[in-house]
PDB file of N, CA and C in Angstrom:
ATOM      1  N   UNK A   1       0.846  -1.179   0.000  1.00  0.00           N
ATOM      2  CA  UNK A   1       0.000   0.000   0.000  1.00  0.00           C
ATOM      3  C   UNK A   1       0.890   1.240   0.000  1.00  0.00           C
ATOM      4  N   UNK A   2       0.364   2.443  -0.635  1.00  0.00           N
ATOM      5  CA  UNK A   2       1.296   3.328  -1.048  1.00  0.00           C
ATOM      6  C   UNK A   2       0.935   4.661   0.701  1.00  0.00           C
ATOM      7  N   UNK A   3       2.158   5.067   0.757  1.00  0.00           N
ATOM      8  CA  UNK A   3       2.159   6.121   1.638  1.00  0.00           C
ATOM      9  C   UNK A   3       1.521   7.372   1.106  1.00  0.00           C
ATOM     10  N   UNK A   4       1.427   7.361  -0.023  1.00  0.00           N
ATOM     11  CA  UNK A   4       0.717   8.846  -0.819  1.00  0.00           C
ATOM     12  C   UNK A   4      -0.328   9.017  -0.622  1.00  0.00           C
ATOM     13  N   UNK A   5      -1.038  10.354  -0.320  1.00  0.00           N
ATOM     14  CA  UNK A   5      -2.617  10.494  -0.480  1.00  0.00           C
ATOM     15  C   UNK A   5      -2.911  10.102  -1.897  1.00  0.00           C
ATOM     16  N   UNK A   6      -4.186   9.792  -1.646  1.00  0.00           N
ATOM     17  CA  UNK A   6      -4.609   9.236  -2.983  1.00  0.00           C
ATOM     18  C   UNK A   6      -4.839  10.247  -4.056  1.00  0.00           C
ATOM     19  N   UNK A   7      -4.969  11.624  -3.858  1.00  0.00           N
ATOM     20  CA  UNK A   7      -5.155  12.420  -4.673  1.00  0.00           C
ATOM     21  C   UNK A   7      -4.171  12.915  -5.304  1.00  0.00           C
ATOM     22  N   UNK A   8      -2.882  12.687  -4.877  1.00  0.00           N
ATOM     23  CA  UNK A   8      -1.391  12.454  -5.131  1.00  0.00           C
ATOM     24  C   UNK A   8      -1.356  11.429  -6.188  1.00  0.00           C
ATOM     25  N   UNK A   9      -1.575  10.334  -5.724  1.00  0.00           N
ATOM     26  CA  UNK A   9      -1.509   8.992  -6.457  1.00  0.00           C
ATOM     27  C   UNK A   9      -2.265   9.318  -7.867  1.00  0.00           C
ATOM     28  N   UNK A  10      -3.518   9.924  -8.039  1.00  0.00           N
ATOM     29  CA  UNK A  10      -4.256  10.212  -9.442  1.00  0.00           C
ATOM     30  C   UNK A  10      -3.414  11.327  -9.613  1.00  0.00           C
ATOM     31  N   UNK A  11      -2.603  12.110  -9.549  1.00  0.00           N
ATOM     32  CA  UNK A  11      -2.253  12.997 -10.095  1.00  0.00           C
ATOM     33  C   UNK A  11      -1.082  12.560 -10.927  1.00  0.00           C
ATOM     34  N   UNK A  12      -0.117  12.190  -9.682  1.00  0.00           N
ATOM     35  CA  UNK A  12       1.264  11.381 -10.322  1.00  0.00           C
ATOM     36  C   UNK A  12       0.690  10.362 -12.064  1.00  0.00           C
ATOM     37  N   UNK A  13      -0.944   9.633 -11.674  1.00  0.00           N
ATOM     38  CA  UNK A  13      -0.983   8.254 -12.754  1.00  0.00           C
ATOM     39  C   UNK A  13      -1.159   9.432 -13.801  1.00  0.00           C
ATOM     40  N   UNK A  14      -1.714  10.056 -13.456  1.00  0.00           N
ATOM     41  CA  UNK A  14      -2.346  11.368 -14.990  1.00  0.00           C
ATOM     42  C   UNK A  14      -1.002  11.567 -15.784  1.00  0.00           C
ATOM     43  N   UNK A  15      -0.057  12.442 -14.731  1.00  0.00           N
ATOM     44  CA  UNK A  15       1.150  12.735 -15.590  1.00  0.00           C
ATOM     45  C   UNK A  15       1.691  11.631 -16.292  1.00  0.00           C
ATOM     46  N   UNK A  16       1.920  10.809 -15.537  1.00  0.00           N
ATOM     47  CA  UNK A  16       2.827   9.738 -16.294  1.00  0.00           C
ATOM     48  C   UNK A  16       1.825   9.419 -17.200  1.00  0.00           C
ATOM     49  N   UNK A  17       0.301   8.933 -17.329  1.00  0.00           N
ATOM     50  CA  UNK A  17       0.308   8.449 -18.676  1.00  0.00           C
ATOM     51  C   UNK A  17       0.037   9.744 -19.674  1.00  0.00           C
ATOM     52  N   UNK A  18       0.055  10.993 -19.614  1.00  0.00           N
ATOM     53  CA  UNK A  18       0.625  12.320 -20.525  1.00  0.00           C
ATOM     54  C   UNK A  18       1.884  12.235 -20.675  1.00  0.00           C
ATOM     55  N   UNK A  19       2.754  11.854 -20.229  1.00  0.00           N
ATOM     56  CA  UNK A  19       4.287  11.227 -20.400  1.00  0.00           C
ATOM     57  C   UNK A  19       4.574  10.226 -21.172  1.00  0.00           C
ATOM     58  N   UNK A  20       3.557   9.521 -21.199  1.00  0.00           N
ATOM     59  CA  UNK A  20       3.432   8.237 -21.787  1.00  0.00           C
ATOM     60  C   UNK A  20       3.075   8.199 -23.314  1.00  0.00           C
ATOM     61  N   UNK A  21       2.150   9.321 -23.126  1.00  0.00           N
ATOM     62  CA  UNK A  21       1.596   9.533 -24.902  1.00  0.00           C
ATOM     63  C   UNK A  21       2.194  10.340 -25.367  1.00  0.00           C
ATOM     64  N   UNK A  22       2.694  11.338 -24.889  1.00  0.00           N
ATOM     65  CA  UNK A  22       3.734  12.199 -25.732  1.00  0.00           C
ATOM     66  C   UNK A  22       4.961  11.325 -26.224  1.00  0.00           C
ATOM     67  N   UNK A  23       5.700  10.866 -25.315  1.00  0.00           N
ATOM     68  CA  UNK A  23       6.904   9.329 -26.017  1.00  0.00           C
ATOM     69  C   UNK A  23       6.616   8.958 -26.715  1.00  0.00           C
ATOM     70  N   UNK A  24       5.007   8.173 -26.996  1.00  0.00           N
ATOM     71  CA  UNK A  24       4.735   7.605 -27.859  1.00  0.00           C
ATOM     72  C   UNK A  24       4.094   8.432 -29.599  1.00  0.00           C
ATOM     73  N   UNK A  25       4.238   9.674 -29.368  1.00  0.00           N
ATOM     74  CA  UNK A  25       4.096  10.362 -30.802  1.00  0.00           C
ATOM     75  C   UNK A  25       5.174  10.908 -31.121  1.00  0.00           C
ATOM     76  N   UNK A  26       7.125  10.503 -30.399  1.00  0.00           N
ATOM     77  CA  UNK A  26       7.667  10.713 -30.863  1.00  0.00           C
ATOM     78  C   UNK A  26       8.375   9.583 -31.929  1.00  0.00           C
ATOM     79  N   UNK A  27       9.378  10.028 -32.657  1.00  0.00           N
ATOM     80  CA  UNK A  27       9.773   8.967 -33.297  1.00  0.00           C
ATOM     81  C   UNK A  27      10.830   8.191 -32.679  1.00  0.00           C
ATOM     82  N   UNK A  28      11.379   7.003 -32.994  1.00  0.00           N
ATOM     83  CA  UNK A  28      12.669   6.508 -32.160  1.00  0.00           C
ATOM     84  C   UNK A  28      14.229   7.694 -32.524  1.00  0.00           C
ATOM     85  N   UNK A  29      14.444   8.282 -33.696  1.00  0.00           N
ATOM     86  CA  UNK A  29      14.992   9.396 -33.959  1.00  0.00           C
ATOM     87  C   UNK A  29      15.282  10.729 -32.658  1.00  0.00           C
ATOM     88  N   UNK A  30      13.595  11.290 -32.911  1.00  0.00           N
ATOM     89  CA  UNK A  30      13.496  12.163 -31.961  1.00  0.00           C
ATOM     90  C   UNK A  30      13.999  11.842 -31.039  1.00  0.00           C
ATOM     91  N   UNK A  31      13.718  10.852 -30.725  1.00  0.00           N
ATOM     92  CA  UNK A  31      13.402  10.648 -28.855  1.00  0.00           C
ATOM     93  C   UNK A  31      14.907  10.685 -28.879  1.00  0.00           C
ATOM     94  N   UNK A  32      16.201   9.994 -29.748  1.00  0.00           N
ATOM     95  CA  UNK A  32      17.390   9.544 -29.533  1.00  0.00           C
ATOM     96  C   UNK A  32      18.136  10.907 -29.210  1.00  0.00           C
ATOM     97  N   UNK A  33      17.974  11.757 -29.822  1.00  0.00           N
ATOM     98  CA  UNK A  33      18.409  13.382 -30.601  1.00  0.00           C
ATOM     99  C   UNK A  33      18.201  13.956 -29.189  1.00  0.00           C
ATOM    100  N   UNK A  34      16.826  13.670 -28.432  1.00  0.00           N
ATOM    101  CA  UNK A  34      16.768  14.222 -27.288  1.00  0.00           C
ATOM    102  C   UNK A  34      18.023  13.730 -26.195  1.00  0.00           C
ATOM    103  N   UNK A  35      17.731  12.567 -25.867  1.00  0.00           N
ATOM    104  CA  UNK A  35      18.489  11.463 -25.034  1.00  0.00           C
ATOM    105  C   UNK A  35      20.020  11.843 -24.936  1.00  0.00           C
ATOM    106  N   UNK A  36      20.509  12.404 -26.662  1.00  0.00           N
ATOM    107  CA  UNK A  36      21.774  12.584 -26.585  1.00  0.00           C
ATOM    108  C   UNK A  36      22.079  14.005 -26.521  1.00  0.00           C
ATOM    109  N   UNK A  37      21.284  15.100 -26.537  1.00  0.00           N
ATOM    110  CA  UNK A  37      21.190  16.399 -25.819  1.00  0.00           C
ATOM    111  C   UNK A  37      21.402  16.607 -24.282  1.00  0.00           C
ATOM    112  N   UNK A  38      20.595  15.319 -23.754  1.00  0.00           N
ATOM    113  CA  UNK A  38      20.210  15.420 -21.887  1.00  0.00           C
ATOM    114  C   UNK A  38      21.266  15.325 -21.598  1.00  0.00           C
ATOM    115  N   UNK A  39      21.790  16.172 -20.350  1.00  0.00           N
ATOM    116  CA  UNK A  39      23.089  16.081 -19.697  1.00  0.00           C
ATOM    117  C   UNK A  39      22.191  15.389 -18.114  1.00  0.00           C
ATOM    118  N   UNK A  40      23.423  14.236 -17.590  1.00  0.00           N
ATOM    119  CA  UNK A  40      22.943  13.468 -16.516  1.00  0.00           C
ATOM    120  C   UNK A  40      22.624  14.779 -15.300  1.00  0.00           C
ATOM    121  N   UNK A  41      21.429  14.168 -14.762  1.00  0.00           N
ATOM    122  CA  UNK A  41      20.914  14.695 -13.336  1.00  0.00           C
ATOM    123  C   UNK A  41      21.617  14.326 -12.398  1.00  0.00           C
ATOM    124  N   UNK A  42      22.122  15.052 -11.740  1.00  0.00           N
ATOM    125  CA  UNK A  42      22.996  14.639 -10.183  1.00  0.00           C
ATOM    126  C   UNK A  42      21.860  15.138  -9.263  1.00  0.00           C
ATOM    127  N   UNK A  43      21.715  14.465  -8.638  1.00  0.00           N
ATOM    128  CA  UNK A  43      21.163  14.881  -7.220  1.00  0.00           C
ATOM    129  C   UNK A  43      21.910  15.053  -6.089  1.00  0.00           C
ATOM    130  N   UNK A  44      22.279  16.029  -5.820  1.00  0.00           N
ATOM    131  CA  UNK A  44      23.324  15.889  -4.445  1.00  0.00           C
ATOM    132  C   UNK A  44      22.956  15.537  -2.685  1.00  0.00           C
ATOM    133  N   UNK A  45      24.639  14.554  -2.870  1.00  0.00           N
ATOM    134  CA  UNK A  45      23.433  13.618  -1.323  1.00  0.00           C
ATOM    135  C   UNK A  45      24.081  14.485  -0.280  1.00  0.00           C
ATOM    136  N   UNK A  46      23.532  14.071   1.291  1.00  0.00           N
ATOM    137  CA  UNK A  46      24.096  14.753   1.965  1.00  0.00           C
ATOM    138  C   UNK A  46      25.647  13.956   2.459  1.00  0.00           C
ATOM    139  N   UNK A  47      26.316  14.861   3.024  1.00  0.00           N
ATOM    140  CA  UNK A  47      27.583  14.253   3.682  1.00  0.00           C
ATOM    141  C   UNK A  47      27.506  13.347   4.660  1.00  0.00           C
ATOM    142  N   UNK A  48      28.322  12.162   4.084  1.00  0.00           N
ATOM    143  CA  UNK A  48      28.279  11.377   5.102  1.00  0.00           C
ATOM    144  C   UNK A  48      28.703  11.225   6.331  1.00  0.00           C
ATOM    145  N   UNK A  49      28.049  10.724   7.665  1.00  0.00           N
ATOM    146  CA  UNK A  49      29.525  11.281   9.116  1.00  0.00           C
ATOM    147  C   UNK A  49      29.681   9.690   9.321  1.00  0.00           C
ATOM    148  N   UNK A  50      31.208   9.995   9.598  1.00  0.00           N
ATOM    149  CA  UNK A  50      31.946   9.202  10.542  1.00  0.00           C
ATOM    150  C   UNK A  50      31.328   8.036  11.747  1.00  0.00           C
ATOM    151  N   UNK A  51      31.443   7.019  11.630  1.00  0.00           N
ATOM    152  CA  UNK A  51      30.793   6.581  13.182  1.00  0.00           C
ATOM    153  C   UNK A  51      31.780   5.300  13.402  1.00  0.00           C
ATOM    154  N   UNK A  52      31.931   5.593  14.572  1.00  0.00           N
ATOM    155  CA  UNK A  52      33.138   4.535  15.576  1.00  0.00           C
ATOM    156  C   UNK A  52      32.509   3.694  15.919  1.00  0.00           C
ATOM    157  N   UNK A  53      32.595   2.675  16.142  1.00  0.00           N
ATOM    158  CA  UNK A  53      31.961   1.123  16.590  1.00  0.00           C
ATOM    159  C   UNK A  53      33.247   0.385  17.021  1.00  0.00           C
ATOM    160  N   UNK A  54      32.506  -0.046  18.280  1.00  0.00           N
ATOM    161  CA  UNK A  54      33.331  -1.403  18.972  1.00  0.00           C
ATOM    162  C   UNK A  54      33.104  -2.909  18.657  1.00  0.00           C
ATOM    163  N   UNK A  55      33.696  -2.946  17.664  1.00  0.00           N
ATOM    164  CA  UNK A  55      33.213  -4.217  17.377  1.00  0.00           C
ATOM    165  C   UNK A  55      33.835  -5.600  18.257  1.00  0.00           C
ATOM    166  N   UNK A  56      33.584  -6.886  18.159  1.00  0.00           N
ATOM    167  CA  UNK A  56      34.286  -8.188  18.185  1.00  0.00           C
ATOM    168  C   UNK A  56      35.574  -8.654  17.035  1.00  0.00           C
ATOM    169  N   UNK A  57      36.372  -8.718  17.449  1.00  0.00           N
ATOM    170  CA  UNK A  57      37.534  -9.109  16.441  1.00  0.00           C
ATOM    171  C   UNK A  57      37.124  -9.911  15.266  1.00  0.00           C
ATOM    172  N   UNK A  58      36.339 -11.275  16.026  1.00  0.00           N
ATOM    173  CA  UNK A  58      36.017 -12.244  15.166  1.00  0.00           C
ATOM    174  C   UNK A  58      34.952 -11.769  14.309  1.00  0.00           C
ATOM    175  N   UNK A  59      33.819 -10.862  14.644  1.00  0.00           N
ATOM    176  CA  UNK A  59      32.509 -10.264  13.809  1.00  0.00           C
ATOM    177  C   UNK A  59      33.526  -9.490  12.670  1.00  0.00           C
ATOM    178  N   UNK A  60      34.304  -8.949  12.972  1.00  0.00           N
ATOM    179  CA  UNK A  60      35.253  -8.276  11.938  1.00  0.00           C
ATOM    180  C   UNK A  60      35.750  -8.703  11.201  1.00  0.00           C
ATOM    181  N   UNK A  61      36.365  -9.757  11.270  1.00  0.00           N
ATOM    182  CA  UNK A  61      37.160 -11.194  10.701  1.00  0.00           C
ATOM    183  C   UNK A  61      36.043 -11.236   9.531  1.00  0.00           C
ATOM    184  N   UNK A  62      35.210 -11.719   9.601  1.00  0.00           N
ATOM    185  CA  UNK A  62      33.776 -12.430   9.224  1.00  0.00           C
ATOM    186  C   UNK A  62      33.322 -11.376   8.573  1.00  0.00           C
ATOM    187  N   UNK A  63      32.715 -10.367   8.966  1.00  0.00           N
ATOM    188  CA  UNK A  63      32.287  -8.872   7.742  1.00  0.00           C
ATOM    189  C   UNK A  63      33.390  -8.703   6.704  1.00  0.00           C
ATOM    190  N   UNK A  64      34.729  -8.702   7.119  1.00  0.00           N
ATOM    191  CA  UNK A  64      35.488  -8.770   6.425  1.00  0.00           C
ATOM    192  C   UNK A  64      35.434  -9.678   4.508  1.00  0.00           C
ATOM    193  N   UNK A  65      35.286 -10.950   5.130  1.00  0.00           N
ATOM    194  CA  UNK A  65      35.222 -12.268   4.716  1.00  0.00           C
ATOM    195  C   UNK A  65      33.602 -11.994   3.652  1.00  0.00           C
ATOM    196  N   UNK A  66      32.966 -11.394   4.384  1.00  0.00           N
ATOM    197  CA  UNK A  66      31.366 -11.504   3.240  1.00  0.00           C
ATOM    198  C   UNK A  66      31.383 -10.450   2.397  1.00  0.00           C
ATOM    199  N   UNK A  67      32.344  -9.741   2.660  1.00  0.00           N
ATOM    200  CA  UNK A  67      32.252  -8.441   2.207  1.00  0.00           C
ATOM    201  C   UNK A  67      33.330  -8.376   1.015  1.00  0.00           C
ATOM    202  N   UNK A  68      34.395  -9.163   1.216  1.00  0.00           N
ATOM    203  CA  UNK A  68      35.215  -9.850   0.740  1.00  0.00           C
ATOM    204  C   UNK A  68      34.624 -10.627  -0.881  1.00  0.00           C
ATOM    205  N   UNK A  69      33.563 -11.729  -0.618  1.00  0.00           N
ATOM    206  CA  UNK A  69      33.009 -12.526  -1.336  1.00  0.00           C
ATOM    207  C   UNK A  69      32.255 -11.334  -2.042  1.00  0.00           C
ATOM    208  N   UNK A  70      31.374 -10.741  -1.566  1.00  0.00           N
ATOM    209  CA  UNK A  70      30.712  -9.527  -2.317  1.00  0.00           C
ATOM    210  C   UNK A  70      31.736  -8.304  -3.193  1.00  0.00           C
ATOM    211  N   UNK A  71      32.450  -8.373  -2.828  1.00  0.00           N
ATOM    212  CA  UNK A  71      33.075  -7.464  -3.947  1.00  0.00           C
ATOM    213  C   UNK A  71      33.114  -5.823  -3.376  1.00  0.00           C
ATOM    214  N   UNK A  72      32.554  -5.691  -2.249  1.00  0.00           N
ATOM    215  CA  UNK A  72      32.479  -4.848  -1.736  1.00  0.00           C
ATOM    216  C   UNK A  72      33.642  -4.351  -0.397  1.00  0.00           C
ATOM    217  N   UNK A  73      33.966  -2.862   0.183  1.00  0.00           N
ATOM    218  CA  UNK A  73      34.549  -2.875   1.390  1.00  0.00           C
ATOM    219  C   UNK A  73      33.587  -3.169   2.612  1.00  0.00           C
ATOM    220  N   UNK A  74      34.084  -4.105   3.235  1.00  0.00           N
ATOM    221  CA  UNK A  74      33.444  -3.977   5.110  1.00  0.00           C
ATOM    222  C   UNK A  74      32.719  -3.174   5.596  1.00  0.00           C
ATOM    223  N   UNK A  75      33.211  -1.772   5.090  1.00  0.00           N
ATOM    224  CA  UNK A  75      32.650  -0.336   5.659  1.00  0.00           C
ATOM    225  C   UNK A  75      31.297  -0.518   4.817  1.00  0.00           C
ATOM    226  N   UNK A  76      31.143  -0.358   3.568  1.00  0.00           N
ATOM    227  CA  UNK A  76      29.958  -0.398   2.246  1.00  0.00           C
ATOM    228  C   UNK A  76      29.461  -1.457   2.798  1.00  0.00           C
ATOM    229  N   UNK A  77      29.280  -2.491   3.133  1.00  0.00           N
ATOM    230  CA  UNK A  77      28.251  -3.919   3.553  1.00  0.00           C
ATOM    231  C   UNK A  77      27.947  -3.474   5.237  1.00  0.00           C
ATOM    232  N   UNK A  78      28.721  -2.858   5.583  1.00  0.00           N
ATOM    233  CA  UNK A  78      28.086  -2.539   7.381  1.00  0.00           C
ATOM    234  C   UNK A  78      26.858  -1.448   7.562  1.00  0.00           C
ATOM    235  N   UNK A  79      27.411  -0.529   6.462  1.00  0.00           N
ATOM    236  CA  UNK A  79      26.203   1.009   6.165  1.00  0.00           C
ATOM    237  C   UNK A  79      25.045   0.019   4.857  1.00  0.00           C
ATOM    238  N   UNK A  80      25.138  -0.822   4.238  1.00  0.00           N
ATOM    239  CA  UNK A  80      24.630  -1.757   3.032  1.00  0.00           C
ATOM    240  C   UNK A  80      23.150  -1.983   4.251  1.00  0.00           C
ATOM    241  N   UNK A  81      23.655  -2.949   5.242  1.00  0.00           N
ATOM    242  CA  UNK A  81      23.221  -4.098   6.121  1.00  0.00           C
ATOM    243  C   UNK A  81      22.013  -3.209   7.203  1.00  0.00           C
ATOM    244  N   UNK A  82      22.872  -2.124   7.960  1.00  0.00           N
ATOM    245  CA  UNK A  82      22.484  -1.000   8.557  1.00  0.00           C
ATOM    246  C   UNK A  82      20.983   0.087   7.975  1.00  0.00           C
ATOM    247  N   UNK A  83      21.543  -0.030   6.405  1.00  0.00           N
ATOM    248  CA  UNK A  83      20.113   1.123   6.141  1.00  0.00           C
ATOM    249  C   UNK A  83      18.910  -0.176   5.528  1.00  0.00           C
ATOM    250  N   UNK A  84      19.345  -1.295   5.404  1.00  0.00           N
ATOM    251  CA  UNK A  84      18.293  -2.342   5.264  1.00  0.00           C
ATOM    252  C   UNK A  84      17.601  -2.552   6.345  1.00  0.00           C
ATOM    253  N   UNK A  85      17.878  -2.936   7.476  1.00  0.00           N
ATOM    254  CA  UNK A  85      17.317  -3.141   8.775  1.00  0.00           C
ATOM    255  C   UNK A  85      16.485  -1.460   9.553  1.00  0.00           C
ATOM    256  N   UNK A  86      17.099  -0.427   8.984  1.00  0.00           N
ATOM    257  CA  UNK A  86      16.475   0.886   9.386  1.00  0.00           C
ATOM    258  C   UNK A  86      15.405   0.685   8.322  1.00  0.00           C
ATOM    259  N   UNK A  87      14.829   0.245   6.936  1.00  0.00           N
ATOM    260  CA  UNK A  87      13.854   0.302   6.368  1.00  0.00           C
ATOM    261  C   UNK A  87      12.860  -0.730   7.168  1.00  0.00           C
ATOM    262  N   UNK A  88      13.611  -2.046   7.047  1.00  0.00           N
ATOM    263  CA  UNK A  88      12.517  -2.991   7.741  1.00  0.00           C
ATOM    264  C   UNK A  88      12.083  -2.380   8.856  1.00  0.00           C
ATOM    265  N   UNK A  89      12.647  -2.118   9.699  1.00  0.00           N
ATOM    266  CA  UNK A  89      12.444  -1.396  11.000  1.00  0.00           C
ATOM    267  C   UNK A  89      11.006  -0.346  10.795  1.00  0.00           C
ATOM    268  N   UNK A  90      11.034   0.644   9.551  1.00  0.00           N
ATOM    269  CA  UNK A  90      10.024   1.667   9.707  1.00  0.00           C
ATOM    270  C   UNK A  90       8.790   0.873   8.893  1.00  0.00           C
ATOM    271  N   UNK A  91       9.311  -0.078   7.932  1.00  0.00           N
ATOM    272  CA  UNK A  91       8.103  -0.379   7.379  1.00  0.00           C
ATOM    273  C   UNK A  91       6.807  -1.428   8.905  1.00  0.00           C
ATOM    274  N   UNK A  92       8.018  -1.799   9.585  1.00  0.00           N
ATOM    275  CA  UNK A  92       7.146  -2.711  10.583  1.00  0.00           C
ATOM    276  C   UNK A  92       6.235  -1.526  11.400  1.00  0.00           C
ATOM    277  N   UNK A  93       7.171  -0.033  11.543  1.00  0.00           N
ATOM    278  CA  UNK A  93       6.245   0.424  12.381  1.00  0.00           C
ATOM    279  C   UNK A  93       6.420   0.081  14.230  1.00  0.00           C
ATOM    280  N   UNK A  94       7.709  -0.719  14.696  1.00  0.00           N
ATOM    281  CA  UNK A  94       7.478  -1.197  15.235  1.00  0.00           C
ATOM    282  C   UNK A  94       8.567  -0.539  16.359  1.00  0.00           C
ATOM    283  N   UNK A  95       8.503  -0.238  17.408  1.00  0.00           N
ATOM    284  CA  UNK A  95       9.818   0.726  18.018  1.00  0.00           C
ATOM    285  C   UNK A  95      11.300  -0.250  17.949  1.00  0.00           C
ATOM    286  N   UNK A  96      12.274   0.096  18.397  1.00  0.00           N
ATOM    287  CA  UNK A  96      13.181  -0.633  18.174  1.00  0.00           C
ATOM    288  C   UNK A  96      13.862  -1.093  19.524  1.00  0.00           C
ATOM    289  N   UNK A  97      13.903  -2.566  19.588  1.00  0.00           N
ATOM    290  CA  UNK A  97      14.202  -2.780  21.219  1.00  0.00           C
ATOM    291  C   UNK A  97      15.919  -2.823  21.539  1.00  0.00           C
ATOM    292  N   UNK A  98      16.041  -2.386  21.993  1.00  0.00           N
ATOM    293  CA  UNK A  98      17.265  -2.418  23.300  1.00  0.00           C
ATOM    294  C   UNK A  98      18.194  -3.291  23.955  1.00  0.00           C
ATOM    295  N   UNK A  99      17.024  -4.340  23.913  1.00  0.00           N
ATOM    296  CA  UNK A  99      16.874  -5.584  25.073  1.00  0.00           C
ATOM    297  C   UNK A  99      18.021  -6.225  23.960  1.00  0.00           C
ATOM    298  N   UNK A 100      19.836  -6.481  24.388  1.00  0.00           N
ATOM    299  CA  UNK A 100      21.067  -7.060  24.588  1.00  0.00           C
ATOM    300  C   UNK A 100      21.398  -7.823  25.086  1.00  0.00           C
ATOM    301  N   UNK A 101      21.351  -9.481  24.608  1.00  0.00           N
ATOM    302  CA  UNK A 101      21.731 -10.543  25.822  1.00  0.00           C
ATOM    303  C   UNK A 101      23.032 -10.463  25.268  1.00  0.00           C
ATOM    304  N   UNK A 102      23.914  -9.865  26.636  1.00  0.00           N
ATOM    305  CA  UNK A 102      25.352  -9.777  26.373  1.00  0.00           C
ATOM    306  C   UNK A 102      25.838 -11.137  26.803  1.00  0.00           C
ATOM    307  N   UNK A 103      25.247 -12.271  27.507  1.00  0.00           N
ATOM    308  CA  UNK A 103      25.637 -13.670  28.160  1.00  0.00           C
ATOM    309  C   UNK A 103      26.179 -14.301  27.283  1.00  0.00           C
ATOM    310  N   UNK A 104      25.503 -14.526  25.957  1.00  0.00           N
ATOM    311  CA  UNK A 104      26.236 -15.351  24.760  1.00  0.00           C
ATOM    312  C   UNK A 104      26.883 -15.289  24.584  1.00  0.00           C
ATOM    313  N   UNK A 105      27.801 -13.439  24.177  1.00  0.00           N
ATOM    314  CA  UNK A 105      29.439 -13.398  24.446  1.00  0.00           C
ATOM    315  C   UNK A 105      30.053 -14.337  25.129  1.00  0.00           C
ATOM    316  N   UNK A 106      30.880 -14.864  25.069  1.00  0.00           N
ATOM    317  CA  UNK A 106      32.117 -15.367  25.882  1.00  0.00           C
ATOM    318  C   UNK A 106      32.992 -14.290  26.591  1.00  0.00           C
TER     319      UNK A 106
END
């Protein structure tokens, strides 16, 4: 289900299919002539900050190692892993608990 008011939602479908029919009364030509006119859109993100973590040697070892197999740095799969679990997190709606059984450590 979409977060948009619905009167949002008919507005957005309107444009796009007026988006839709104009594309389609151009030629594959046109449209190319355009395409190779457009200079890319940057959107600028914000700056990223710094954050220190205490990790476990061995959890490090191991992020290392998947991160490794992925093709990616440690750092990129920890912020990767991090803004996945902050989405699940808001889509549940659900507060975020606290509750640390530090016992399992050794």
């Amino acid at each position: 289900m979409s977060t948009l008011p619905k009167r949002i939602r008919k507005r957005l479908q309107k444009e796009a299919n007026e988006w839709d029919a104009a594309i389609a009364a151009e030629s594959p030509e046109q449209v190319q002539k355009l395409l190779d006119k457009a200079e890319p859109f940057k959107v600028p993100r914000p700056a990223r900050q710094p954050v220190s973590l205490r990790l476990d040697p061995f959890d490090i070892s191991m992020l290392k190692r998947m991160a490794r197999n992925k093709g990616i740095s440690h750092t990129q799969l920890i912020s990767i892993w991090l803004h996945e679990k902050i989405e699940q997190e808001k889509k549940l709606d659900v507060p975020v608990s606290f509750d640390i059984d530090h016992s399992k450590r050794g």
